[in-house]
Protein backbone atom coordinates (compact mmCIF):
# COMPACT_ATOMS: atom_id res chain seq x y z
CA UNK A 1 33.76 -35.42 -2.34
CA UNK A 2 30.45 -34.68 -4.17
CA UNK A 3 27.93 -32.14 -2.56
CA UNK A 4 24.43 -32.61 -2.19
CA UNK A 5 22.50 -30.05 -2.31
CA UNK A 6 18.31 -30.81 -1.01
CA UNK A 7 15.79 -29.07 0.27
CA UNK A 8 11.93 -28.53 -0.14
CA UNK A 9 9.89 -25.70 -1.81
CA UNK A 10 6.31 -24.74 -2.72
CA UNK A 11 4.91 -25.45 -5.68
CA UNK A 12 1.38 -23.62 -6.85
CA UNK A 13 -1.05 -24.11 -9.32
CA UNK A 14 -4.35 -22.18 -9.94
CA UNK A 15 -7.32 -24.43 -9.55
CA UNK A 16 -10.32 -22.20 -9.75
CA UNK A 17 -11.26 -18.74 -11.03
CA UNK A 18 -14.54 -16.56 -9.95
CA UNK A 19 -15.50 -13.32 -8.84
CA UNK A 20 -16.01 -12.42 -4.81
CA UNK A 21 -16.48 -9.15 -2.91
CA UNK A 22 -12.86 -9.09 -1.47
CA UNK A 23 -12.56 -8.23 2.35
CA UNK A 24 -9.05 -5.86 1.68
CA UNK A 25 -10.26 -4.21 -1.54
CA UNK A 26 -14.22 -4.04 -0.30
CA UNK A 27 -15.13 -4.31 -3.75
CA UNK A 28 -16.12 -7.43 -6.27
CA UNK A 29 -13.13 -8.88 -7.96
CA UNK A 30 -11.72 -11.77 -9.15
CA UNK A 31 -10.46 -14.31 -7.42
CA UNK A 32 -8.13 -17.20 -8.43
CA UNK A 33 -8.03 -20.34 -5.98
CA UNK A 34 -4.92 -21.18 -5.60
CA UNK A 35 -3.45 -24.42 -4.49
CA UNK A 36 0.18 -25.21 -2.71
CA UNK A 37 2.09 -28.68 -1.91
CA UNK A 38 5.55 -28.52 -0.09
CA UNK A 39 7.85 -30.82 -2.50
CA UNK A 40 11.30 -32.17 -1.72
CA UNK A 41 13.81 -31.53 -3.95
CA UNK A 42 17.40 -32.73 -5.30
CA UNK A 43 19.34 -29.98 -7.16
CA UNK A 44 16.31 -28.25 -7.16
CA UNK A 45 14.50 -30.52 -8.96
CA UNK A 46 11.36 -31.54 -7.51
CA UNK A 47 11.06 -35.38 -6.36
CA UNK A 48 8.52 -36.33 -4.55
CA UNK A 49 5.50 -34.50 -2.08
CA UNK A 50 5.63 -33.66 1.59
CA UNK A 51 3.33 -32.63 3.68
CA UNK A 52 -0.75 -32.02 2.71
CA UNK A 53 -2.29 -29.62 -0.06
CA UNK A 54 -3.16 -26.23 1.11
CA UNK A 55 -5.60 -24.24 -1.11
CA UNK A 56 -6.42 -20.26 -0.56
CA UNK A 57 -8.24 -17.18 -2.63
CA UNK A 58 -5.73 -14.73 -4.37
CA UNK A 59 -7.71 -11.21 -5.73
CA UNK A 60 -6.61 -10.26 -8.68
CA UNK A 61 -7.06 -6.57 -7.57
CA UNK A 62 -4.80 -6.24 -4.83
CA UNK A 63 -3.26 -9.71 -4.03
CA UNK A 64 -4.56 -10.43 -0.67
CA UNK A 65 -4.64 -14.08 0.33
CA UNK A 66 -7.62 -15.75 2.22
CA UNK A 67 -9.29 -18.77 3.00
CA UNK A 68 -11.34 -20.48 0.91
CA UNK A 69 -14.36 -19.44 3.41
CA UNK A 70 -14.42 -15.89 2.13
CA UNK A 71 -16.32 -17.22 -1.10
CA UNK A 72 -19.30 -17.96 1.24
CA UNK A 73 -19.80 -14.47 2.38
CA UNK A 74 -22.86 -12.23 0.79
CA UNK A 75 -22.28 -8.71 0.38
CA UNK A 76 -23.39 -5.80 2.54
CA UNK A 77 -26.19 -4.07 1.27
CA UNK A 78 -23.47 -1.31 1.84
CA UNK A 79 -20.95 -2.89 -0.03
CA UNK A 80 -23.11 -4.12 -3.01
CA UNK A 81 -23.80 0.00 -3.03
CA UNK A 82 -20.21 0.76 -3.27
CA UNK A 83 -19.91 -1.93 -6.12
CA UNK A 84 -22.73 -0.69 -8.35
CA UNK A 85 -21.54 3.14 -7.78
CA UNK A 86 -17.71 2.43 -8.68
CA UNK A 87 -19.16 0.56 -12.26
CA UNK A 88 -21.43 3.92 -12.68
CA UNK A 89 -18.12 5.69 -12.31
CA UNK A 90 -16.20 3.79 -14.45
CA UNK A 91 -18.85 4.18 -16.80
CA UNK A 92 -19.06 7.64 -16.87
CA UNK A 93 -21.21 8.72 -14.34
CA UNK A 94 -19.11 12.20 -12.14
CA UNK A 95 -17.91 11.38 -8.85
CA UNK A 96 -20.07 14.05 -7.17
CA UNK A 97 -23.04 12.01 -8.96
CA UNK A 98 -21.25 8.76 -7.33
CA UNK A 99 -21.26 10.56 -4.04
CA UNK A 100 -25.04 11.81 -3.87
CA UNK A 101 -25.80 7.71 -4.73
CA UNK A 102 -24.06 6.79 -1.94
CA UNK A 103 -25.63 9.27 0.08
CA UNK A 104 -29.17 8.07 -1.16
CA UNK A 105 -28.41 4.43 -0.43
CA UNK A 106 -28.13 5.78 3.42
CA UNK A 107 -24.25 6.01 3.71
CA UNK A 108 -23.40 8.94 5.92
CA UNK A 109 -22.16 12.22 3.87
CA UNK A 110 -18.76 11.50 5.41
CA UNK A 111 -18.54 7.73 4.87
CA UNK A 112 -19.64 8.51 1.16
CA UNK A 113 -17.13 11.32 0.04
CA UNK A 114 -14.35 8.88 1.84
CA UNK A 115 -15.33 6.14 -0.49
CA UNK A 116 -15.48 7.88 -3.44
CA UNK A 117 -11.91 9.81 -2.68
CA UNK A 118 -10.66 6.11 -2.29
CA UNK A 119 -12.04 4.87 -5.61
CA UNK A 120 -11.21 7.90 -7.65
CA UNK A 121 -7.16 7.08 -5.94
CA UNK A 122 -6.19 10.21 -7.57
CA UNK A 123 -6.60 9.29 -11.10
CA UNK A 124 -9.60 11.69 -12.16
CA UNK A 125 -9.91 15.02 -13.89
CA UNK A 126 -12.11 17.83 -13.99
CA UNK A 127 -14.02 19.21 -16.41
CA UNK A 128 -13.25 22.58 -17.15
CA UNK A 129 -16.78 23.60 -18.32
CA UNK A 130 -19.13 22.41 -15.74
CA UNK A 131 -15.92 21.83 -12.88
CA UNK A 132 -17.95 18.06 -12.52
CA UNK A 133 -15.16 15.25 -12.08
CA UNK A 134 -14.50 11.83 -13.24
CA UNK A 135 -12.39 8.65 -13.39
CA UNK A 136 -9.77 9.38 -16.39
CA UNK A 137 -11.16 5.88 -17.91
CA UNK A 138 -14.33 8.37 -18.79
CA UNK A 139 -12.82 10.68 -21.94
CA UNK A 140 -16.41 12.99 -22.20
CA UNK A 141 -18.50 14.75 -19.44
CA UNK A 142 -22.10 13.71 -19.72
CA UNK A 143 -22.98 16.60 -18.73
CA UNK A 144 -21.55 19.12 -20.67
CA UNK A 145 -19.60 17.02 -23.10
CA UNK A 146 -16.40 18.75 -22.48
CA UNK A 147 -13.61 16.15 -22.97
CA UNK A 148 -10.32 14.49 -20.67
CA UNK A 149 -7.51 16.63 -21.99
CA UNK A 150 -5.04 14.62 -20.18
CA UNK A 151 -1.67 15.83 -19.06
């Protein structure tokens, strides 16, 4: 007796690509929009559709899934302040620099060194002439040019 072996699965494609301020990360990112249909299959081979398309927004960053309606959003002035301070960091500006910005842009002192201890994740250094930190993407202190030994 043969066996028959059926069933349905997902299949994806990527229909769109952009960059968004994502609601899980809180900072701009890109996005893929990604759309699903539910085919049946036969020996898992795909045969025909079943069931409507459903279409979401992926970030790149961390992964989170939402709906398409998240594009829409503006920034926060609050956010668009923790976006332009993590570039400045990555681009070689010291956290404690990143922190007084944040503090200037009228995020409380607490608020502000939370941020920047969540954007640094643990991946910084400090310089060991002026004691300033940084992002280990930034090799050189601006300050006093002392340089990222690494470990």
């Amino acid at each position: 007796m043969p066996i028959i072996i059926w069933g349905s699965r997902g299949l994806s494609k990527t229909v769109g690509h952009g960059e968004f301020e994502c609601p899980r990360c809180g900072r701009q990112s890109e996005y893929s929009v990604v759309q699903v249909r539910e085919w049946f299959t036969l020996y898992w081979i795909p045969i025909f559709p079943v069931g409507g398309v459903k279409r979401y927004v992926q970030c790149q960053r961390c992964g989170g899934g939402f709906d398409e309606e998240v594009l829409h959003q503006r920034p926060s002035a609050s956010s668009q302040a923790f976006n332009r301070v993590y570039g400045d960091l990555e681009g070689g500006e010291s956290l404690e620099e990143g922190e007084e910005e944040l503090r200037r842009s009228g995020v409380s002192a607490d608020d502000a060194h939370d941020a920047i201890v969540d954007m640094a994740r643990g991946d910084n250094w400090r310089c060991e002439r002026c004691g300033r930190h940084y992002l280990t993407v930034v090799r050189t202190c601006r300050r006093c040019q002392g340089t990222y030994r690494g470990v």
